[in-house]
PDB file of N, CA and C in Angstrom:
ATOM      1  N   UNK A   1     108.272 105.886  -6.400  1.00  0.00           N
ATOM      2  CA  UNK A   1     107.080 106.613  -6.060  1.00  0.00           C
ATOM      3  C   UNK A   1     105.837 105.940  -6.643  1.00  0.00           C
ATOM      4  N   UNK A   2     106.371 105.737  -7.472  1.00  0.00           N
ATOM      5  CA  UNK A   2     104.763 104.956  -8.753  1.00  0.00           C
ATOM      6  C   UNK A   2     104.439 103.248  -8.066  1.00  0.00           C
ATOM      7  N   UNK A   3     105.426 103.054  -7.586  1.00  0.00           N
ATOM      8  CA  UNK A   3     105.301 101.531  -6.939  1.00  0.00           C
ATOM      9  C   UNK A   3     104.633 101.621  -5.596  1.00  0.00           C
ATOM     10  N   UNK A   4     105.284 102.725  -4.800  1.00  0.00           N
ATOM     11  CA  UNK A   4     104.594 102.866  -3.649  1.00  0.00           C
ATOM     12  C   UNK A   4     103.041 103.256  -3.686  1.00  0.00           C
ATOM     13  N   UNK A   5     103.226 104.272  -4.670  1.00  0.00           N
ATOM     14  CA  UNK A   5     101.745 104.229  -5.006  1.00  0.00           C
ATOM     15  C   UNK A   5     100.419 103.309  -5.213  1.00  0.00           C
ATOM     16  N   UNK A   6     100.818 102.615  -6.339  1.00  0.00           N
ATOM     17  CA  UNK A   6     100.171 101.225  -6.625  1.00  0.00           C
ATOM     18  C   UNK A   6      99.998 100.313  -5.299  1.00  0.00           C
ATOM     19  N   UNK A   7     100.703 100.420  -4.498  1.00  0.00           N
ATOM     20  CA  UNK A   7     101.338  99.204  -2.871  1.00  0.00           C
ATOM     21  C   UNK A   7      99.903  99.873  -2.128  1.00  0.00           C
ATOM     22  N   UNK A   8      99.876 100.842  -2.218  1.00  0.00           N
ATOM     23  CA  UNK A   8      99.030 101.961  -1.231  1.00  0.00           C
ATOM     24  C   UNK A   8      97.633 101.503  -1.985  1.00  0.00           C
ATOM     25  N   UNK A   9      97.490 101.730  -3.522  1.00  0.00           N
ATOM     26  CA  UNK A   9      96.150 101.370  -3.946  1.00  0.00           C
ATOM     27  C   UNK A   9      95.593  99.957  -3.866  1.00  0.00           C
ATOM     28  N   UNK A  10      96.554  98.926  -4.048  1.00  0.00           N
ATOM     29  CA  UNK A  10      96.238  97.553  -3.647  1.00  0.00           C
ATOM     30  C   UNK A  10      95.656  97.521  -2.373  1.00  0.00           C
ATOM     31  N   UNK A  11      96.647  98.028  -1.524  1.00  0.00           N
ATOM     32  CA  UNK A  11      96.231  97.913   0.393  1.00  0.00           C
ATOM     33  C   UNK A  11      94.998  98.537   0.412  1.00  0.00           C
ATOM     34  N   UNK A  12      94.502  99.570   0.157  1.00  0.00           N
ATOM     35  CA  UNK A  12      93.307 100.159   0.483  1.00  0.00           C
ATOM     36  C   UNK A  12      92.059  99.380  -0.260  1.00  0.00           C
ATOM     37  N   UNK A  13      92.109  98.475  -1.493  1.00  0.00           N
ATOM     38  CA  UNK A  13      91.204  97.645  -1.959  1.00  0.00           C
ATOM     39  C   UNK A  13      91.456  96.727  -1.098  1.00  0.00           C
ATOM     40  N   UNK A  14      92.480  96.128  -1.001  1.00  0.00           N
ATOM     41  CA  UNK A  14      92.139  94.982   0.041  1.00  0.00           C
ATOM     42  C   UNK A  14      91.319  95.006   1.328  1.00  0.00           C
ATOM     43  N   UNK A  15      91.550  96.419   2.155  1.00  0.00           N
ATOM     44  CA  UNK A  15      91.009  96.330   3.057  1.00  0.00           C
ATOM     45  C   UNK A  15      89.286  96.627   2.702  1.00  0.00           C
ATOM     46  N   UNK A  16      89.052  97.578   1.768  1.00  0.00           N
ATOM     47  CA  UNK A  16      88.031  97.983   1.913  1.00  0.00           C
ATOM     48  C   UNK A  16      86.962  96.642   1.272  1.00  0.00           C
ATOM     49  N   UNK A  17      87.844  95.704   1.027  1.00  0.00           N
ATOM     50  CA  UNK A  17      86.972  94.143   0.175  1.00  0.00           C
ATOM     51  C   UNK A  17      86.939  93.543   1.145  1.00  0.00           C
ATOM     52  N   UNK A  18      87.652  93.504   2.280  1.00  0.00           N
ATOM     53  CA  UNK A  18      87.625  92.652   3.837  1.00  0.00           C
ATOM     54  C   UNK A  18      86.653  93.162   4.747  1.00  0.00           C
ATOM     55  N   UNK A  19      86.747  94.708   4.347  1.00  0.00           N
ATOM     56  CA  UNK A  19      85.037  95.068   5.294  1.00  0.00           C
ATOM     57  C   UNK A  19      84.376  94.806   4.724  1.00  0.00           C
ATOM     58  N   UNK A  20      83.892  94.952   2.777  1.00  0.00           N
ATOM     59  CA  UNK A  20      82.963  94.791   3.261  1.00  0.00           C
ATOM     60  C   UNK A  20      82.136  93.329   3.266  1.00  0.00           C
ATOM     61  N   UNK A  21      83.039  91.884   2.481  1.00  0.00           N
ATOM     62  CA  UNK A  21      82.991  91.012   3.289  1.00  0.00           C
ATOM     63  C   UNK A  21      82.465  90.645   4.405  1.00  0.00           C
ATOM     64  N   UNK A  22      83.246  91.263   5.698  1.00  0.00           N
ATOM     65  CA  UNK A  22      83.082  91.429   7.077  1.00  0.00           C
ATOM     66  C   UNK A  22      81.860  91.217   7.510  1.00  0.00           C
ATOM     67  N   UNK A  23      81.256  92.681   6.661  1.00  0.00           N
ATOM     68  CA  UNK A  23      79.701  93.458   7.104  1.00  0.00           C
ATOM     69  C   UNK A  23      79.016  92.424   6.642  1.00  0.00           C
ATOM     70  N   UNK A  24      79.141  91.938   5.290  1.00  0.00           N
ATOM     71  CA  UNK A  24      78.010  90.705   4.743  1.00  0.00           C
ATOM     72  C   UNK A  24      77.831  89.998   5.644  1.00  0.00           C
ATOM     73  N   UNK A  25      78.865  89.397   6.108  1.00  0.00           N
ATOM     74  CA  UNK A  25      79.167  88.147   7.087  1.00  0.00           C
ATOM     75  C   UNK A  25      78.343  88.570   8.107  1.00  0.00           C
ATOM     76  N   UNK A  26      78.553  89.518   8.827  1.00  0.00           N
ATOM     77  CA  UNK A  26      78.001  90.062  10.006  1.00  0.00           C
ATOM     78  C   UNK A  26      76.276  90.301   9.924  1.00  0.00           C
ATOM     79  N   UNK A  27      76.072  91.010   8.802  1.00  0.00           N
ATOM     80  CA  UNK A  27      74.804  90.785   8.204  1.00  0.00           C
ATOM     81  C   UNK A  27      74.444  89.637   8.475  1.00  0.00           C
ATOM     82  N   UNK A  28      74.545  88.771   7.701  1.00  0.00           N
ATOM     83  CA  UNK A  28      73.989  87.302   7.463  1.00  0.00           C
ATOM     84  C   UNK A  28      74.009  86.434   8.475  1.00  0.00           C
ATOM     85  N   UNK A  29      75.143  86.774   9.097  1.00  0.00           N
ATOM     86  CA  UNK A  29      74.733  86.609  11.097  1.00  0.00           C
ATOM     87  C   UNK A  29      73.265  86.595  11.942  1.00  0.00           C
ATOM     88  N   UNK A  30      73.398  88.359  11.736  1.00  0.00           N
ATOM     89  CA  UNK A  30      72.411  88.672  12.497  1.00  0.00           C
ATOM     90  C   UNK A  30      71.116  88.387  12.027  1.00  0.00           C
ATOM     91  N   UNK A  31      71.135  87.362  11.036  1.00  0.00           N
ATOM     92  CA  UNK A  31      69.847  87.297  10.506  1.00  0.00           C
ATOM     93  C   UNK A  31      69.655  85.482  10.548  1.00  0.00           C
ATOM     94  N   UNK A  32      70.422  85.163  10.954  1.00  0.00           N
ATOM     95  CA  UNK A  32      70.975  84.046  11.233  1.00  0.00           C
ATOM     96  C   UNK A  32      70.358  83.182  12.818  1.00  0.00           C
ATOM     97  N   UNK A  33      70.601  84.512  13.582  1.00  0.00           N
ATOM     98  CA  UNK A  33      70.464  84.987  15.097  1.00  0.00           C
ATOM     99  C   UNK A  33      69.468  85.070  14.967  1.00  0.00           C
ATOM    100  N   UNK A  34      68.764  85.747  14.376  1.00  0.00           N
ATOM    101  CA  UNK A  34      67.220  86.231  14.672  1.00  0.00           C
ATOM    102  C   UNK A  34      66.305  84.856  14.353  1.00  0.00           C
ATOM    103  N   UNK A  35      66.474  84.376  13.646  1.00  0.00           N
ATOM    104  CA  UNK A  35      65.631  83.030  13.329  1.00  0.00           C
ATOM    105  C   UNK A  35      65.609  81.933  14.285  1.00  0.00           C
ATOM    106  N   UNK A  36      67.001  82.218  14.830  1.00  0.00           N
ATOM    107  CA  UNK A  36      67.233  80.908  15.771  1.00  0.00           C
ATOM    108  C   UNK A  36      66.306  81.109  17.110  1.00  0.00           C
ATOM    109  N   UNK A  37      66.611  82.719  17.428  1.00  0.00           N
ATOM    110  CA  UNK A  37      66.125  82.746  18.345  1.00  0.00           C
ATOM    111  C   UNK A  37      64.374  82.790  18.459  1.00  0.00           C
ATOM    112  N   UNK A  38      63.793  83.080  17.023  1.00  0.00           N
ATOM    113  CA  UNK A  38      62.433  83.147  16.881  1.00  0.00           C
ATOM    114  C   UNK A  38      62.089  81.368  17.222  1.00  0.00           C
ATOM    115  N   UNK A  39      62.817  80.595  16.341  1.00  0.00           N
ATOM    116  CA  UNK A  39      62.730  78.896  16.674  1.00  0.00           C
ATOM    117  C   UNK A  39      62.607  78.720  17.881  1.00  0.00           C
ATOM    118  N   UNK A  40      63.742  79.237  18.855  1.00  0.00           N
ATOM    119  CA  UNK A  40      63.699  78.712  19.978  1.00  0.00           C
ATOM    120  C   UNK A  40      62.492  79.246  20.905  1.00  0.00           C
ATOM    121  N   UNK A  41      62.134  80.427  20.765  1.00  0.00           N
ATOM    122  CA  UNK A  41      60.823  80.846  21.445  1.00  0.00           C
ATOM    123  C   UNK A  41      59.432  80.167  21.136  1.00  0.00           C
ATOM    124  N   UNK A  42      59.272  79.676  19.927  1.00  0.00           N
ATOM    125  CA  UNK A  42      58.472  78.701  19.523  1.00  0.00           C
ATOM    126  C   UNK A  42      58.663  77.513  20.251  1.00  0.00           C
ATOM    127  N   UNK A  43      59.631  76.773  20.293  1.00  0.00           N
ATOM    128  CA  UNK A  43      60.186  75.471  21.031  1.00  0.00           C
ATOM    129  C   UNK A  43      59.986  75.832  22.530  1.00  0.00           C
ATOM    130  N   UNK A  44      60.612  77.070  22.885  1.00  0.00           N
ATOM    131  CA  UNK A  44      59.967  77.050  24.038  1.00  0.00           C
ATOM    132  C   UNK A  44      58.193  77.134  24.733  1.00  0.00           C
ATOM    133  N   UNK A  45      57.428  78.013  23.999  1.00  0.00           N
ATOM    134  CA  UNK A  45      56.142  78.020  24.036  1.00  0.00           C
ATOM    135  C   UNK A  45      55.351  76.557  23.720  1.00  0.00           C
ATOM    136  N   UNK A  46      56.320  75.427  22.541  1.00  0.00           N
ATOM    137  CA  UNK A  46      55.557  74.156  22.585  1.00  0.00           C
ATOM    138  C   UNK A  46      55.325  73.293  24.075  1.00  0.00           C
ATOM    139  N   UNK A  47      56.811  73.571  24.293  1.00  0.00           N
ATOM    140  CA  UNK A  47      57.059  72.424  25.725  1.00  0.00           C
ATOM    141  C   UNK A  47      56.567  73.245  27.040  1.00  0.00           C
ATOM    142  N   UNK A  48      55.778  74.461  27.237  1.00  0.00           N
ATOM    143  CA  UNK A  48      54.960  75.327  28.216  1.00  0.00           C
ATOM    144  C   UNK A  48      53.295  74.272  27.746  1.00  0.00           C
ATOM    145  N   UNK A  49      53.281  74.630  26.290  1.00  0.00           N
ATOM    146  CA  UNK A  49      52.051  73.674  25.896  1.00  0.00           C
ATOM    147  C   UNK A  49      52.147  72.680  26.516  1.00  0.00           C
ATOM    148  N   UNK A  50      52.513  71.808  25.911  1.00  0.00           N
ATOM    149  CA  UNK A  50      52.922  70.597  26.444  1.00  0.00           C
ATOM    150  C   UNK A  50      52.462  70.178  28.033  1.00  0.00           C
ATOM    151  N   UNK A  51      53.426  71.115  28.635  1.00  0.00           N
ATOM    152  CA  UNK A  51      53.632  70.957  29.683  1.00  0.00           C
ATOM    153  C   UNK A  51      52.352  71.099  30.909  1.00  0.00           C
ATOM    154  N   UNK A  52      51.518  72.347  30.083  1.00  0.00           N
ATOM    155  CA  UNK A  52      50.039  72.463  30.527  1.00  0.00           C
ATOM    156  C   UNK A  52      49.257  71.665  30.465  1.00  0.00           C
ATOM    157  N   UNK A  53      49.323  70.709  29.059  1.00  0.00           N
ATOM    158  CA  UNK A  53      48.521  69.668  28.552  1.00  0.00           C
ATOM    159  C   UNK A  53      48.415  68.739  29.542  1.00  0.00           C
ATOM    160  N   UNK A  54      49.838  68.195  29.569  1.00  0.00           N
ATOM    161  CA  UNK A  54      49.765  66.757  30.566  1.00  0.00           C
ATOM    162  C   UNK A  54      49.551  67.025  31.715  1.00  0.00           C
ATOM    163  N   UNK A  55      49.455  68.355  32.616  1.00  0.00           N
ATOM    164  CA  UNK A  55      48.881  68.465  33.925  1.00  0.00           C
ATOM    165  C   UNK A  55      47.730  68.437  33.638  1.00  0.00           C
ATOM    166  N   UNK A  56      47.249  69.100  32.668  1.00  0.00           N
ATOM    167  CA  UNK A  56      45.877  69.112  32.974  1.00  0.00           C
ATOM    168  C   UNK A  56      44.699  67.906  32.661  1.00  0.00           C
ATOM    169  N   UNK A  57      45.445  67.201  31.552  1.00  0.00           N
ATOM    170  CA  UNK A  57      45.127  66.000  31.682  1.00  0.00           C
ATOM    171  C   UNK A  57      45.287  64.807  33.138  1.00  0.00           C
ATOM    172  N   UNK A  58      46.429  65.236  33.634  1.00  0.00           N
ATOM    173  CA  UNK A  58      47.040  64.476  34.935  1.00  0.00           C
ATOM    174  C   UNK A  58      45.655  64.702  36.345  1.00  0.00           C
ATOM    175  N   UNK A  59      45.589  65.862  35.848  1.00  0.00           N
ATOM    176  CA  UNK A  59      45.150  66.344  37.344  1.00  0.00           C
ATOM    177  C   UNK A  59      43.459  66.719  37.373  1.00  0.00           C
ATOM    178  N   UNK A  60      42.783  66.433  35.715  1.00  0.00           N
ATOM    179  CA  UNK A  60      41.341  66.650  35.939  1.00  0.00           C
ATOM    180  C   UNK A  60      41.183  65.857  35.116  1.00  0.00           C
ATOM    181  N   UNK A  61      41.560  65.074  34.112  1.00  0.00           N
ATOM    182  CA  UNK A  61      41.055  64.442  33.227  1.00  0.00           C
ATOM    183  C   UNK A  61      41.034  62.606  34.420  1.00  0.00           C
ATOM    184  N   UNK A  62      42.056  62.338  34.756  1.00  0.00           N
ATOM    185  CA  UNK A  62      42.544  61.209  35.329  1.00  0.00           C
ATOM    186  C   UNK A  62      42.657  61.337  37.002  1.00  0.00           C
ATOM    187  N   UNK A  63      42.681  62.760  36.918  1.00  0.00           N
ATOM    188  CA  UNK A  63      42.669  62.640  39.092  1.00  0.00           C
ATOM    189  C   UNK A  63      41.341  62.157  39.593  1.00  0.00           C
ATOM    190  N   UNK A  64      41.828  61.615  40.381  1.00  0.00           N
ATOM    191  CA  UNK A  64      40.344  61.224  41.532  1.00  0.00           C
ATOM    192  C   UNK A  64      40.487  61.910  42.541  1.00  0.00           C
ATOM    193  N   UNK A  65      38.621  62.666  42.480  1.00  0.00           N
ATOM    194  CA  UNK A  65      38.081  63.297  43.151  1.00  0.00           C
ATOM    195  C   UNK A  65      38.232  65.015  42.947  1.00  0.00           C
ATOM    196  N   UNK A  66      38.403  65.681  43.704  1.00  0.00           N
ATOM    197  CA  UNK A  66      38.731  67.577  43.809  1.00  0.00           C
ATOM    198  C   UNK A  66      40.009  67.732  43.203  1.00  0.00           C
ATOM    199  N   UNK A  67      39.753  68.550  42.723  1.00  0.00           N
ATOM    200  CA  UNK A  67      41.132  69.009  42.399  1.00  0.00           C
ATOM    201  C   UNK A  67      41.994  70.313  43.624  1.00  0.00           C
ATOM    202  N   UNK A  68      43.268  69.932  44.398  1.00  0.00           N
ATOM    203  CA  UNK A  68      43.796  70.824  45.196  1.00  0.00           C
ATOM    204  C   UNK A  68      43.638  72.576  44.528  1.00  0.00           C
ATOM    205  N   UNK A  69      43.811  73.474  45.704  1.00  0.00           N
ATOM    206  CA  UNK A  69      43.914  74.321  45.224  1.00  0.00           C
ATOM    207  C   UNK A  69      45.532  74.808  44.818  1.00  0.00           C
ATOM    208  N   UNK A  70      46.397  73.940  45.592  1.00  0.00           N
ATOM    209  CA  UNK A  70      48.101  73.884  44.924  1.00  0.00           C
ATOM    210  C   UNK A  70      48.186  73.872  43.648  1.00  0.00           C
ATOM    211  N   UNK A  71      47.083  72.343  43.296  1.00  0.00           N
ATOM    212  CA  UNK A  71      47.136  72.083  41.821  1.00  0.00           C
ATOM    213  C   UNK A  71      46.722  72.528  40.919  1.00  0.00           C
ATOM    214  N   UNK A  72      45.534  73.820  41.407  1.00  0.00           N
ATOM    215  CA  UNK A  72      44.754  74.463  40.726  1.00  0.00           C
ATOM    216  C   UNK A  72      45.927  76.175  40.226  1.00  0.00           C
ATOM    217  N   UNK A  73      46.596  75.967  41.132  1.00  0.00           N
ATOM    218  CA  UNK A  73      47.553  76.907  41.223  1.00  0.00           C
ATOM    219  C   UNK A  73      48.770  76.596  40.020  1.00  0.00           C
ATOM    220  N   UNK A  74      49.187  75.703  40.274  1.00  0.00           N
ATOM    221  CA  UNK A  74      50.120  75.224  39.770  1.00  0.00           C
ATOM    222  C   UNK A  74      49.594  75.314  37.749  1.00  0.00           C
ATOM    223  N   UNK A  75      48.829  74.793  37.836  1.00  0.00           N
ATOM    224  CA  UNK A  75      47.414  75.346  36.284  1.00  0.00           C
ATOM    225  C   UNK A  75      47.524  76.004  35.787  1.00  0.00           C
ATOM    226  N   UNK A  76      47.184  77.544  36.710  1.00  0.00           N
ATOM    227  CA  UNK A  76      47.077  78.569  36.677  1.00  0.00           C
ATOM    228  C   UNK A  76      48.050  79.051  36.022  1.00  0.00           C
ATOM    229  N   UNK A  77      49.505  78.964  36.805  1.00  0.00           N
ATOM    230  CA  UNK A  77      50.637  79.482  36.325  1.00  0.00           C
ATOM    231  C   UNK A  77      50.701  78.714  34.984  1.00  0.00           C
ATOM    232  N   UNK A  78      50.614  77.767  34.915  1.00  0.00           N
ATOM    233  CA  UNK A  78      51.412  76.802  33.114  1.00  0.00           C
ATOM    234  C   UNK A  78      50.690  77.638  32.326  1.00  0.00           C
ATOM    235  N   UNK A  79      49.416  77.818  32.707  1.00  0.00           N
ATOM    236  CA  UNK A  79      48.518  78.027  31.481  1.00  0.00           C
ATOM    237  C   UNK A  79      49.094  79.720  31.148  1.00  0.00           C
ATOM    238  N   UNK A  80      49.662  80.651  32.107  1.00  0.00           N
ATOM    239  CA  UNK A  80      49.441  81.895  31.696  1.00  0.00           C
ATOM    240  C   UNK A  80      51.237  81.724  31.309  1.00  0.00           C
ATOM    241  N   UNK A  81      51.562  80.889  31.247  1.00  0.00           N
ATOM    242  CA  UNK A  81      53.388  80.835  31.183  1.00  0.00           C
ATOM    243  C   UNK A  81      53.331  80.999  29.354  1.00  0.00           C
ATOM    244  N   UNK A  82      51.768  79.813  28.798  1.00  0.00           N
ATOM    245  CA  UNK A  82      51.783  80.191  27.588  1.00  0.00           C
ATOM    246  C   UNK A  82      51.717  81.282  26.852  1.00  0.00           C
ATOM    247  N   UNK A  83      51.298  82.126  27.921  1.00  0.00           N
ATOM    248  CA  UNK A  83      51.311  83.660  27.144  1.00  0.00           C
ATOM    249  C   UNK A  83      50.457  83.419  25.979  1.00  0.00           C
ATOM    250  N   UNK A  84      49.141  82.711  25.838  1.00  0.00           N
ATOM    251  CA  UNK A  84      48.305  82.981  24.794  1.00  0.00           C
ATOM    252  C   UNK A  84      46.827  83.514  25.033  1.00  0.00           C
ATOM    253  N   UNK A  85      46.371  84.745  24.513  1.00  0.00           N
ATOM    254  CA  UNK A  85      45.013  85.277  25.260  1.00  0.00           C
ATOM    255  C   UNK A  85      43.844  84.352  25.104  1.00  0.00           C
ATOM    256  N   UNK A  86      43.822  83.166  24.062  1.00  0.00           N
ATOM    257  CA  UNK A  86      43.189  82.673  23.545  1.00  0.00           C
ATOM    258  C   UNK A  86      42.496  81.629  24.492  1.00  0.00           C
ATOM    259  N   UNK A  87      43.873  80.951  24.615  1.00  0.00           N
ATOM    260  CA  UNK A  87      43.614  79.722  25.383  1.00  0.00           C
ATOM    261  C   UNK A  87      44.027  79.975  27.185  1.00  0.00           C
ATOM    262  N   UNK A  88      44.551  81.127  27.507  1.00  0.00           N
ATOM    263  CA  UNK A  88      43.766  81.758  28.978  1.00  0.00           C
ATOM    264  C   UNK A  88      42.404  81.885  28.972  1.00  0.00           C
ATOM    265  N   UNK A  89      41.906  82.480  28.042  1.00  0.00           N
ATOM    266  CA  UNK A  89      40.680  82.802  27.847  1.00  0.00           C
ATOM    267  C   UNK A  89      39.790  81.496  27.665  1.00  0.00           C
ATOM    268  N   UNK A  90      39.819  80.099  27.455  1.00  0.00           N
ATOM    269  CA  UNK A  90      39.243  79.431  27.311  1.00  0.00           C
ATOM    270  C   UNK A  90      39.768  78.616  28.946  1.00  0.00           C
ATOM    271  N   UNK A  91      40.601  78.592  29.341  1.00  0.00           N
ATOM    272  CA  UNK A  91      40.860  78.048  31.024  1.00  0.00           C
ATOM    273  C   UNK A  91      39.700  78.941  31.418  1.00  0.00           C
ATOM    274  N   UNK A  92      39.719  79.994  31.541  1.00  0.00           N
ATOM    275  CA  UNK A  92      38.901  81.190  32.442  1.00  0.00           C
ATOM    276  C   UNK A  92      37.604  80.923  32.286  1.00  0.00           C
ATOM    277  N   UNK A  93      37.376  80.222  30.947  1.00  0.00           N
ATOM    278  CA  UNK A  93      35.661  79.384  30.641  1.00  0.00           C
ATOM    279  C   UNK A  93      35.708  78.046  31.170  1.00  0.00           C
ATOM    280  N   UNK A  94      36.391  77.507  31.077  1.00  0.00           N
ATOM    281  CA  UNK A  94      36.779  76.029  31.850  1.00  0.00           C
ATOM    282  C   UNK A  94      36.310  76.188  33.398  1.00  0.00           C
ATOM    283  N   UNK A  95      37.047  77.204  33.851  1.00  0.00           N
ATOM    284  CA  UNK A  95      37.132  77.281  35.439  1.00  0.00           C
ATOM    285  C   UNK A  95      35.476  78.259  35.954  1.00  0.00           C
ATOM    286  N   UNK A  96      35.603  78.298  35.280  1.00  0.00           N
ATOM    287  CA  UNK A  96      34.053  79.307  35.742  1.00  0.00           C
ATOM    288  C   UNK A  96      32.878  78.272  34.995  1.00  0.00           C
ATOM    289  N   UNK A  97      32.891  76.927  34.632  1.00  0.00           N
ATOM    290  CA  UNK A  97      31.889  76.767  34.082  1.00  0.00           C
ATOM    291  C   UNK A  97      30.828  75.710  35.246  1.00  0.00           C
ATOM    292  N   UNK A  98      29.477  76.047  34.962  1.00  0.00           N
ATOM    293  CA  UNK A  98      28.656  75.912  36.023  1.00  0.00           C
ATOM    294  C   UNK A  98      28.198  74.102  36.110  1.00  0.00           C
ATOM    295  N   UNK A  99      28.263  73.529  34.707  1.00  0.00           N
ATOM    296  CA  UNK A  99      27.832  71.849  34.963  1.00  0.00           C
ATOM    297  C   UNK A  99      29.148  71.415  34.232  1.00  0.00           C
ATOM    298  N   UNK A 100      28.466  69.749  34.463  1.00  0.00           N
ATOM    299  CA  UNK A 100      29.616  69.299  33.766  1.00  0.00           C
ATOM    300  C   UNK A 100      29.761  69.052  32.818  1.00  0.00           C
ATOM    301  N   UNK A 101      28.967  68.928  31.708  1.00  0.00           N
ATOM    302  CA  UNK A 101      28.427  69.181  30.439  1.00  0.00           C
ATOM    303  C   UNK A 101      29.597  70.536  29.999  1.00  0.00           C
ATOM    304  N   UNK A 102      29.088  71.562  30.495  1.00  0.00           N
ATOM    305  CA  UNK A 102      30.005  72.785  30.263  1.00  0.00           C
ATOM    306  C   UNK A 102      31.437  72.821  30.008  1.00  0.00           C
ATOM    307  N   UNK A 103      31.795  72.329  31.524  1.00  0.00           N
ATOM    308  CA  UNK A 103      33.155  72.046  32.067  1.00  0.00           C
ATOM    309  C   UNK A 103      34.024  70.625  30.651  1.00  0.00           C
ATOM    310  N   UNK A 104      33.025  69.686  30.847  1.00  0.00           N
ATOM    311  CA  UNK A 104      33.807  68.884  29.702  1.00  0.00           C
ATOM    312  C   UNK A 104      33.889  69.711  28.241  1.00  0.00           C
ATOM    313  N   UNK A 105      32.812  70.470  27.907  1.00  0.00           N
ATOM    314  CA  UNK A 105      32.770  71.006  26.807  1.00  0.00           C
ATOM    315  C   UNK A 105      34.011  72.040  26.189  1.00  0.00           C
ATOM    316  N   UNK A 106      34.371  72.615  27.524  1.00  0.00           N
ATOM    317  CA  UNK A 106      34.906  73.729  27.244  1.00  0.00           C
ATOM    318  C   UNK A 106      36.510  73.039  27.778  1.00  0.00           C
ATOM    319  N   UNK A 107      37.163  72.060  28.459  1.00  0.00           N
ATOM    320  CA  UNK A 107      37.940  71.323  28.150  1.00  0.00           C
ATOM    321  C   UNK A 107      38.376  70.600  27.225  1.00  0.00           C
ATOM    322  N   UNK A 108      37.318  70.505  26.101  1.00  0.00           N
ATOM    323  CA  UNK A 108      37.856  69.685  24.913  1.00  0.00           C
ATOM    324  C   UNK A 108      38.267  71.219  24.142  1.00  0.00           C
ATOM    325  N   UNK A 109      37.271  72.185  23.571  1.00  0.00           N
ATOM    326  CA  UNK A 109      37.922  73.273  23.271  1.00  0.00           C
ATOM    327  C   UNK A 109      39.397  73.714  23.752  1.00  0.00           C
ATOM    328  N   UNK A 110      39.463  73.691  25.202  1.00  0.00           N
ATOM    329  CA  UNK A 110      41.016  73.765  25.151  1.00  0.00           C
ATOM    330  C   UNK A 110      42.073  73.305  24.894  1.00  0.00           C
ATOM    331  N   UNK A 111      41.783  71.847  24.792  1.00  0.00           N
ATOM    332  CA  UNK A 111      42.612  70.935  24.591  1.00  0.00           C
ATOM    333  C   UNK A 111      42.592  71.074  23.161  1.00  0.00           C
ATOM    334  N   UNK A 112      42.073  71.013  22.268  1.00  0.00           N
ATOM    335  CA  UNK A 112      41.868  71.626  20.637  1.00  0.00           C
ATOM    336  C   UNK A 112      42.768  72.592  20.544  1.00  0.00           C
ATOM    337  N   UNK A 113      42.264  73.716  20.899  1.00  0.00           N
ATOM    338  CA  UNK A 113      43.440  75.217  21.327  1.00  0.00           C
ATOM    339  C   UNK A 113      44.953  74.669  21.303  1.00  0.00           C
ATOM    340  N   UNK A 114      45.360  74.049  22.329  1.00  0.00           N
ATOM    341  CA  UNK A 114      46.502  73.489  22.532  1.00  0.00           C
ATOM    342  C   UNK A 114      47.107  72.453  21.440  1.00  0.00           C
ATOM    343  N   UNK A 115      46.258  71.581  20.949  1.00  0.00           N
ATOM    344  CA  UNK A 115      46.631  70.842  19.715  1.00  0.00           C
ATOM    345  C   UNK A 115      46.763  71.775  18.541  1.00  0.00           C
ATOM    346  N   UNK A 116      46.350  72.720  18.194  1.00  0.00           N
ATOM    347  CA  UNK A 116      46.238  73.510  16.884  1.00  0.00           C
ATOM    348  C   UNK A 116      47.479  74.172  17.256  1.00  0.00           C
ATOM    349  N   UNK A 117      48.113  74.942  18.604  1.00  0.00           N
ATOM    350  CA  UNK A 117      48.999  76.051  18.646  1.00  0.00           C
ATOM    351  C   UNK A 117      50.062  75.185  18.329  1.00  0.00           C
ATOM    352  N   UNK A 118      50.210  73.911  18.874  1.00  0.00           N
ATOM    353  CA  UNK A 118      51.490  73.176  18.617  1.00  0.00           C
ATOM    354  C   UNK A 118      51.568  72.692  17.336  1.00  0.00           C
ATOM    355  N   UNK A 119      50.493  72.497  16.142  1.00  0.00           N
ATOM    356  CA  UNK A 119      50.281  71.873  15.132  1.00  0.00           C
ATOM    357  C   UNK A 119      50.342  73.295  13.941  1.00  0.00           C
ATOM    358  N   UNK A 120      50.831  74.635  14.291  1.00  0.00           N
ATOM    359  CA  UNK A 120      50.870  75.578  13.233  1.00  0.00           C
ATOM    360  C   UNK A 120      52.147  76.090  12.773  1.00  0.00           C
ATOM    361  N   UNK A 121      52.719  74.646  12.913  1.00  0.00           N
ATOM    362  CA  UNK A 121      53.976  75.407  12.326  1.00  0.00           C
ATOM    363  C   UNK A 121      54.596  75.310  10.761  1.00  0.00           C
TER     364      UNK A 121
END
């Protein structure tokens, strides 16, 4: 009886040292998870940067002549893919600006914008 007893108190420490093990583990997981996936949303938002940058360099800095309205489209979307109010907000001054004085002015600001978001990490 006294042996079975003891058999019974061992088993129930063992298990209850394997949960809570387990839970740590599982813990330290999910926290594990969460970082990666914060990284990767960053990594993803660089290469949207990125990706805005070199069109927009491609297609107004270096295009000759008008810019399409496909391409103006195509802009449109990268720039709001960044999901940043900042630097929408500085396209939206870009695209509405009346000389070219303006227009270059407020293109280097964005392009700044875009160098700083990728440069804060």
């Amino acid at each position: 009886m006294q042996k079975t007893r003891l058999v019974i108190i061992i088993l129930i420490t063992v298990l209850s040292a394997s949960n809570i093990f387990l839970a740590v583990q599982y813990a330290l997981s999910q926290m594990e998870l969460k970082d990666v996936k914060q990284q990767l949303q960053i990594q993803q938002t660089d290469q949207k940067s990125l990706f805005f940058a070199k069109l927009f360099v491609n297609k107004f800095l270096l295009g000759q002549g008008t810019v399409s309205f496909e391409d103006r489209l195509v802009l449109e979307n990268a720039v709001r893919d960044i999901n940043d109010p900042t630097i929408f907000k500085q396209w939206q001054t870009f695209t509405n600006s009346q000389t070219d004085y303006d227009a270059q002015k407020s293109a280097g600001v964005m392009l700044n914008l875009l160098l700083d978001k990728l440069s804060e990490k």
